[in-house]
Protein backbone atom coordinates (compact mmCIF):
# COMPACT_ATOMS: atom_id res chain seq x y z
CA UNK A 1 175.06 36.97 38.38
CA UNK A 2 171.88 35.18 37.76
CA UNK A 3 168.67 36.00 40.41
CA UNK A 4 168.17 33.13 43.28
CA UNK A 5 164.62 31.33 42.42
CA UNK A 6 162.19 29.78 44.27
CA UNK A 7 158.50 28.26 43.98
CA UNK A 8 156.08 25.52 44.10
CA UNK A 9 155.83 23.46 41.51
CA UNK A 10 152.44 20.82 41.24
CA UNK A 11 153.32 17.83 39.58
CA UNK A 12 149.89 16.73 37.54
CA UNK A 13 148.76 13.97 35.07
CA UNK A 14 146.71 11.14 34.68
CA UNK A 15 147.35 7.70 37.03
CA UNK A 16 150.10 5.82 35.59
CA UNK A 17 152.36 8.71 33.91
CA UNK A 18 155.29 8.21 36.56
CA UNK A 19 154.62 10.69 38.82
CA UNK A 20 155.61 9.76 41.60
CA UNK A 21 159.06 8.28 39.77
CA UNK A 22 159.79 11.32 38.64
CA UNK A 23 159.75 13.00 41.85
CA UNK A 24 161.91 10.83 43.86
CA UNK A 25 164.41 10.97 41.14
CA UNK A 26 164.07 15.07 40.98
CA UNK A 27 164.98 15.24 44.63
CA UNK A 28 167.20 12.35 44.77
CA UNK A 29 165.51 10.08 47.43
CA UNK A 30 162.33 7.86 47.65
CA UNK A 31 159.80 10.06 49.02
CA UNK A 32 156.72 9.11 47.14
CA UNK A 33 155.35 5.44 46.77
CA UNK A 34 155.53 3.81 43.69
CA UNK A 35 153.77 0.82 42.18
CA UNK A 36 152.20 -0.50 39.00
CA UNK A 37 149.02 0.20 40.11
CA UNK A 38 147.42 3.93 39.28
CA UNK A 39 145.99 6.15 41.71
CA UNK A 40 148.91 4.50 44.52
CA UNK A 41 149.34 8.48 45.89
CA UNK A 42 146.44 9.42 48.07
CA UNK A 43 148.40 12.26 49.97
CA UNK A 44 150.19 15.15 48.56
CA UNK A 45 153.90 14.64 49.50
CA UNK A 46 156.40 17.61 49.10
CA UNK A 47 160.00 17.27 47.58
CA UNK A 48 162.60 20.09 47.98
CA UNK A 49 165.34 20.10 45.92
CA UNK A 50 167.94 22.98 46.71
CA UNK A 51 170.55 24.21 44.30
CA UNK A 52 172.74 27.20 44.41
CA UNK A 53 170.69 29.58 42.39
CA UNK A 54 167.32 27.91 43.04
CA UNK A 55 165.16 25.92 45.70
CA UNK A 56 162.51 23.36 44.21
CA UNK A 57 159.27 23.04 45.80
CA UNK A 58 157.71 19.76 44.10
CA UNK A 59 154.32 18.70 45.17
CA UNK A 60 153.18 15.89 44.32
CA UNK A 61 149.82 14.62 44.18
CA UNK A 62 147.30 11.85 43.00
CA UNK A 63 146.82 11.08 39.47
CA UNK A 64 143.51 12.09 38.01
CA UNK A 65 140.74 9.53 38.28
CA UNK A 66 138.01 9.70 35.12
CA UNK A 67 135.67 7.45 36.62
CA UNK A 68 135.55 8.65 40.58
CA UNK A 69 132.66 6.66 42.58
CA UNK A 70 133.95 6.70 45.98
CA UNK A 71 133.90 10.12 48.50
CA UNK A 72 137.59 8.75 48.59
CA UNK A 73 137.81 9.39 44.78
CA UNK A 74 136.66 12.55 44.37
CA UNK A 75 138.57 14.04 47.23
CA UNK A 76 141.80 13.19 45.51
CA UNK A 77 140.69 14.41 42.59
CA UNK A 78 139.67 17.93 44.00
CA UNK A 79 143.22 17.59 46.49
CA UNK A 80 145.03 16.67 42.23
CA UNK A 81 143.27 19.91 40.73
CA UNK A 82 144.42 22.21 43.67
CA UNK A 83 147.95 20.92 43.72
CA UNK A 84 148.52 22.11 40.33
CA UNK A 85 146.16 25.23 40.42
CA UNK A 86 147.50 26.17 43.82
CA UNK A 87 151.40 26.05 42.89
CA UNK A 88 153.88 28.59 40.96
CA UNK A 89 154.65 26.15 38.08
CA UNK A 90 152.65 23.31 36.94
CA UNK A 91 154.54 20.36 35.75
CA UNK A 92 152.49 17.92 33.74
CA UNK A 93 153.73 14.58 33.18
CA UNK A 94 152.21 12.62 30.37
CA UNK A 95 153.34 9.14 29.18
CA UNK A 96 155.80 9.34 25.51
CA UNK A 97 153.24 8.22 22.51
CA UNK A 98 150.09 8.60 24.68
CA UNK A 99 148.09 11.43 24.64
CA UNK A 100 144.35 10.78 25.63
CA UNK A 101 141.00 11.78 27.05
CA UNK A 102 142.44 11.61 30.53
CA UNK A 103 145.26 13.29 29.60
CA UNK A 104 143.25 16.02 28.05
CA UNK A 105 140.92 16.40 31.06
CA UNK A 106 144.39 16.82 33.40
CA UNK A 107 145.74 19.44 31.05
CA UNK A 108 142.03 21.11 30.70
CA UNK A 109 142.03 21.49 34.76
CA UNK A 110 144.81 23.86 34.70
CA UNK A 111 143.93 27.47 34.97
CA UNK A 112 145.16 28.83 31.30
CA UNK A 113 146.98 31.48 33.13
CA UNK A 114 148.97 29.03 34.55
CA UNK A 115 152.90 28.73 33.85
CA UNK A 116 153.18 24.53 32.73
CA UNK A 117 156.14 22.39 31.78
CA UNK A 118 155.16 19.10 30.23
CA UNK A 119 157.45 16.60 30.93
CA UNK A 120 157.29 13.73 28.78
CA UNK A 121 157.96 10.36 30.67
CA UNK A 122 159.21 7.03 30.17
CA UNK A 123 161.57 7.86 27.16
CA UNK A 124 163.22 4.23 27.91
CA UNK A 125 160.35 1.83 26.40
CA UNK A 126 160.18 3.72 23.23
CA UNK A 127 161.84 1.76 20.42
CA UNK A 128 161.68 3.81 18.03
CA UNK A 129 162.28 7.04 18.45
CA UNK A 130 161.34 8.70 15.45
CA UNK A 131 157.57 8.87 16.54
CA UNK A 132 158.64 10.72 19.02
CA UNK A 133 158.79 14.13 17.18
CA UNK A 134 155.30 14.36 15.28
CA UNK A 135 153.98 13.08 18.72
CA UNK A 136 155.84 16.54 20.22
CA UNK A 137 154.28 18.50 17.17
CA UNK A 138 150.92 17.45 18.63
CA UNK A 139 151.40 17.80 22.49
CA UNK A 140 152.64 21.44 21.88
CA UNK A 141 149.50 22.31 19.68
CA UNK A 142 147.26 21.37 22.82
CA UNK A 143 148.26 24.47 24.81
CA UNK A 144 151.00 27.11 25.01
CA UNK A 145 153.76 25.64 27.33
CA UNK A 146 156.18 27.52 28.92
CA UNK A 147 158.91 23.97 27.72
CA UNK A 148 158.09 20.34 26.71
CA UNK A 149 161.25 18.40 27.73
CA UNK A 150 160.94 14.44 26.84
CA UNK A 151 162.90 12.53 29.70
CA UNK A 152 162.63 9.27 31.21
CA UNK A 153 162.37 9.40 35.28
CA UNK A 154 163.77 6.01 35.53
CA UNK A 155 167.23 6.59 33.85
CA UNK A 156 167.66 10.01 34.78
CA UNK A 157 168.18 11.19 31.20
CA UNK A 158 167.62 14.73 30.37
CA UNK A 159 166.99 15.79 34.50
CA UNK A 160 169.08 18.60 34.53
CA UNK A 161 167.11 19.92 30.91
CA UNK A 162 163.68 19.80 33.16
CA UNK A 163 165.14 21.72 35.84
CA UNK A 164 166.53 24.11 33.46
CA UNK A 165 163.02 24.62 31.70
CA UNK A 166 161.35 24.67 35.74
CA UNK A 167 163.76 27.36 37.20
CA UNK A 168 163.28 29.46 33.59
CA UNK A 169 159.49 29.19 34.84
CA UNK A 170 160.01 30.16 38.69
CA UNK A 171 159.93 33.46 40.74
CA UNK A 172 162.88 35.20 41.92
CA UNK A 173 162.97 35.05 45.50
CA UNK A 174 164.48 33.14 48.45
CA UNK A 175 164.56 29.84 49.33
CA UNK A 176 161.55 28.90 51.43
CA UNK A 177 163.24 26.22 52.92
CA UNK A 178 166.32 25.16 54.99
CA UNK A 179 169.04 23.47 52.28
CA UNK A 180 169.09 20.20 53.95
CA UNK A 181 165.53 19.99 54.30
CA UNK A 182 163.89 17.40 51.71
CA UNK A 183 160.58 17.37 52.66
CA UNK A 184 157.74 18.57 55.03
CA UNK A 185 156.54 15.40 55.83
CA UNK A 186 157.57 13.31 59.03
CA UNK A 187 158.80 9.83 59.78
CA UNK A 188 154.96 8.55 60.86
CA UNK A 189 153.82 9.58 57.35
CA UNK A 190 156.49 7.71 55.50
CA UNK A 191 156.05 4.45 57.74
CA UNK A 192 152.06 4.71 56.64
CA UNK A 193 153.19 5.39 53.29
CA UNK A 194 155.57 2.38 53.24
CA UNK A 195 153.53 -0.19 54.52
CA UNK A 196 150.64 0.53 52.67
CA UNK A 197 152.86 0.66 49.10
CA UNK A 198 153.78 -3.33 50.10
CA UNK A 199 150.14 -3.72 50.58
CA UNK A 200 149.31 -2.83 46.72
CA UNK A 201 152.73 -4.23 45.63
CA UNK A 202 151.36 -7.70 47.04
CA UNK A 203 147.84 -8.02 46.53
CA UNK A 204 147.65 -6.58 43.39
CA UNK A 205 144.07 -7.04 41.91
CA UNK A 206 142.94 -8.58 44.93
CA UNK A 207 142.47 -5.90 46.55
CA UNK A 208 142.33 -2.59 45.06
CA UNK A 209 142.06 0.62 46.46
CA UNK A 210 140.19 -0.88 49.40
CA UNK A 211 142.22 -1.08 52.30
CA UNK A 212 144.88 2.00 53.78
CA UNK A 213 146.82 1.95 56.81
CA UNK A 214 146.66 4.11 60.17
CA UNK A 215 149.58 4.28 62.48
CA UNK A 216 148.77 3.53 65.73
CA UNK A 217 151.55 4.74 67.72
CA UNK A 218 155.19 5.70 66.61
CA UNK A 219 157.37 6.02 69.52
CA UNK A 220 161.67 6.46 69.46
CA UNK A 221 163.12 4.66 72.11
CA UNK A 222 166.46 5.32 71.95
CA UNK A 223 167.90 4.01 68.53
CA UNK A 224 164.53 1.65 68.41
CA UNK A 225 161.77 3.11 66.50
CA UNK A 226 158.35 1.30 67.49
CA UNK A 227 155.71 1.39 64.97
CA UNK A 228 152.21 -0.42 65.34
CA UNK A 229 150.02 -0.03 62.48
CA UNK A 230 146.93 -1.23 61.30
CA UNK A 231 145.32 -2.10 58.22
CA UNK A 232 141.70 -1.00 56.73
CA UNK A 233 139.48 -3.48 54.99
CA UNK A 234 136.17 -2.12 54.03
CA UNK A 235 134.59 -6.09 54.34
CA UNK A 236 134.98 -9.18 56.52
CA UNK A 237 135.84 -11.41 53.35
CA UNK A 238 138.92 -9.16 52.08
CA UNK A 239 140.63 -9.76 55.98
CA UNK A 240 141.80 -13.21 54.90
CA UNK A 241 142.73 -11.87 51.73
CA UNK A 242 145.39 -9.58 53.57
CA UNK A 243 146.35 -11.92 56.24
CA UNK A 244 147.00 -15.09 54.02
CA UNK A 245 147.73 -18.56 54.84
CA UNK A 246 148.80 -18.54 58.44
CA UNK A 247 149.08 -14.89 58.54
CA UNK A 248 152.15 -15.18 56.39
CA UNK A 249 151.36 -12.84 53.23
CA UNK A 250 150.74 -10.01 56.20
CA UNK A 251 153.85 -10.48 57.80
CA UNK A 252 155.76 -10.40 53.81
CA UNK A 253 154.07 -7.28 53.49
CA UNK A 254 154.99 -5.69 57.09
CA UNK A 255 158.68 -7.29 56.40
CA UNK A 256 159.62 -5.59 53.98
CA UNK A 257 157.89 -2.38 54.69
CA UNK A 258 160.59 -2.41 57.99
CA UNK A 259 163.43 -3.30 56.06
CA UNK A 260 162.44 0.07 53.82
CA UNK A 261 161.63 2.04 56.47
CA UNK A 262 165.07 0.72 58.64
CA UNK A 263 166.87 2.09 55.43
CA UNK A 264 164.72 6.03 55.02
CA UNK A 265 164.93 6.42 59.07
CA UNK A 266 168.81 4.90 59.37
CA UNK A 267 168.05 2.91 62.53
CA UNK A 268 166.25 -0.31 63.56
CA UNK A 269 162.33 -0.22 63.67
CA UNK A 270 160.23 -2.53 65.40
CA UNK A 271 156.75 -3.02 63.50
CA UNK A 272 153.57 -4.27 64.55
CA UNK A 273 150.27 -4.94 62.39
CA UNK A 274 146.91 -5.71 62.28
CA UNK A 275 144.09 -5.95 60.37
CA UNK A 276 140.58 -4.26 60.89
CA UNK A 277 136.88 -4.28 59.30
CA UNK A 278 135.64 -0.62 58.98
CA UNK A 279 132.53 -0.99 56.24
CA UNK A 280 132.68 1.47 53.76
CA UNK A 281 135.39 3.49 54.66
CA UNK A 282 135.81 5.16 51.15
CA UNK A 283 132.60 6.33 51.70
CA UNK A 284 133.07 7.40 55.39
CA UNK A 285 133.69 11.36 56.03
CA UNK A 286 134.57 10.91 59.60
CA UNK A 287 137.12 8.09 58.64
CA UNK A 288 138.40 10.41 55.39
CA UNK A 289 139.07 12.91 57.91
CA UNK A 290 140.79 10.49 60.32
CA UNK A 291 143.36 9.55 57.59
CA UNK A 292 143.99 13.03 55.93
CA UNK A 293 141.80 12.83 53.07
CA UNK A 294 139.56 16.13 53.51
């Protein structure tokens, strides 16, 4: 009979790869936002995924930013490197066909010591898959990796393959975690997290990177969770932006963010938002440290 395993594993790459994807379809539930715009994680987010013979510690963190001008910037850059660096297992995700400076830079942050599966993403929007095996060749000449497994986190394919090459790579040891447990995070994380993923879903290049949310108060009143919440805009001009005509994109936005969050909590959830000026949060410390990012 085969050893019980258990670890951490950092999920690392460059903005874009499907990071986040990928995690949420590892442990089988929505746990990390997802949109088409890069750098959407700001927080790492653990995933636990328990099997008979092994328990899955996936961390996952915020993609790799080249060009990082903001205090905001760097810090998830630095909280990216450590993720990876800190964890049993490093599982770098790079995008099928594209292999660049930025993924190069990831892949160069990782201690050479380190154990690292690459997983190769978003096998569903090759069309031909024949490139597919020189551009293998290459990715395997880069460093010496414990298993390259090409999946696509979308469909699902080759899933169980990853988390055959993973629990190759893991200690022996017990679980670190109860079996039902899927994450460490709580409920006021994941309304923050939900809200602010409508935010970028909606204003798209309106508005990037420059606003986050704060939750006010979370309070369970009986089957009722009450959420207020309000967002950060770094200048007065970009409040209108958020609000819209009548107030009416901000109350889309907070809309569906309760409908998602009705669904992940499995009870009603009354939600209340607003919009605030703080200049120059990205660059603030004291407001960094307010909302996590140290």
């Amino acid at each position: 009979m085969s050893e019980h395993r258990c670890g951490t594993i950092g999920i690392a790459g460059r903005p874009n790869t499907g990071k986040s994807s990928l995690l949420n379809r590892l442990v089988g539930e929505k746990l990390s936002i997802v949109s088409a715009k890069p750098q959407t994680t700001r927080h790492l987010v653990t995933g636990i995924l328990t099997q008979p013979d092994c328990q899955y510690v996936f961390v996952d963190a915020p993609g790799h930013q080249a060009s990082a001008k903001s205090t905001l910037h760097r810090r998830l850059n630095r909280r990216a490197t450590e993720a990876a660096r800190d964890s049993d297992v490093a599982l770098f995700v790079v995008e099928a066909l594209r292999f660049g400076p930025e993924d190069h830079a990831v892949l160069h942050k990782i201690p050479p010591e380190q154990a690292v599966v690459a997983a190769v993403n978003k096998l569903d929007k090759l069309k031909n898959r024949e490139q597919l095996i020189p551009f293998l060749d290459r990715l395997a000449k880069t460093r010496d990796f414990a298993a390259i497994v090409p999946l696509s986190a979308k469909t699902g394919k080759n899933i169980p393959e990853l988390l055959a090459a993973l629990r190759q790579a893991l200690p022996e040891g017990p679980a670190m975690y109860p079996p039902d447990q899927l994450t460490d995070r709580d409920e006021r994380f994941f309304a923050g997290e939900l809200l602010r993923e409508k935010i970028f879903g909606e204003l798209g290049e309106e508005l990037p990177y420059r606003c986050d949310v704060v939750i006010d108060s979370f309070k369970e009143e009986g089957r009722l969770r009450r959420i207020e919440a309000t967002i950060l805009v770094e200048r007065d001009s970009q409040k209108p932006i958020v609000l819209g005509a009548g107030g009416e994109r901000l109350k889309r936005m907070a809309t569906a963010a309760r409908k998602d969050m009705e669904k992940l909590f499995g009870g009603k959830v009354y939600l209340g938002t607003w919009v605030k000026v703080r200049k120059a949060w990205t660059d603030d410390a004291r407001v960094l440290r307010q909302l996590g990012y140290e």
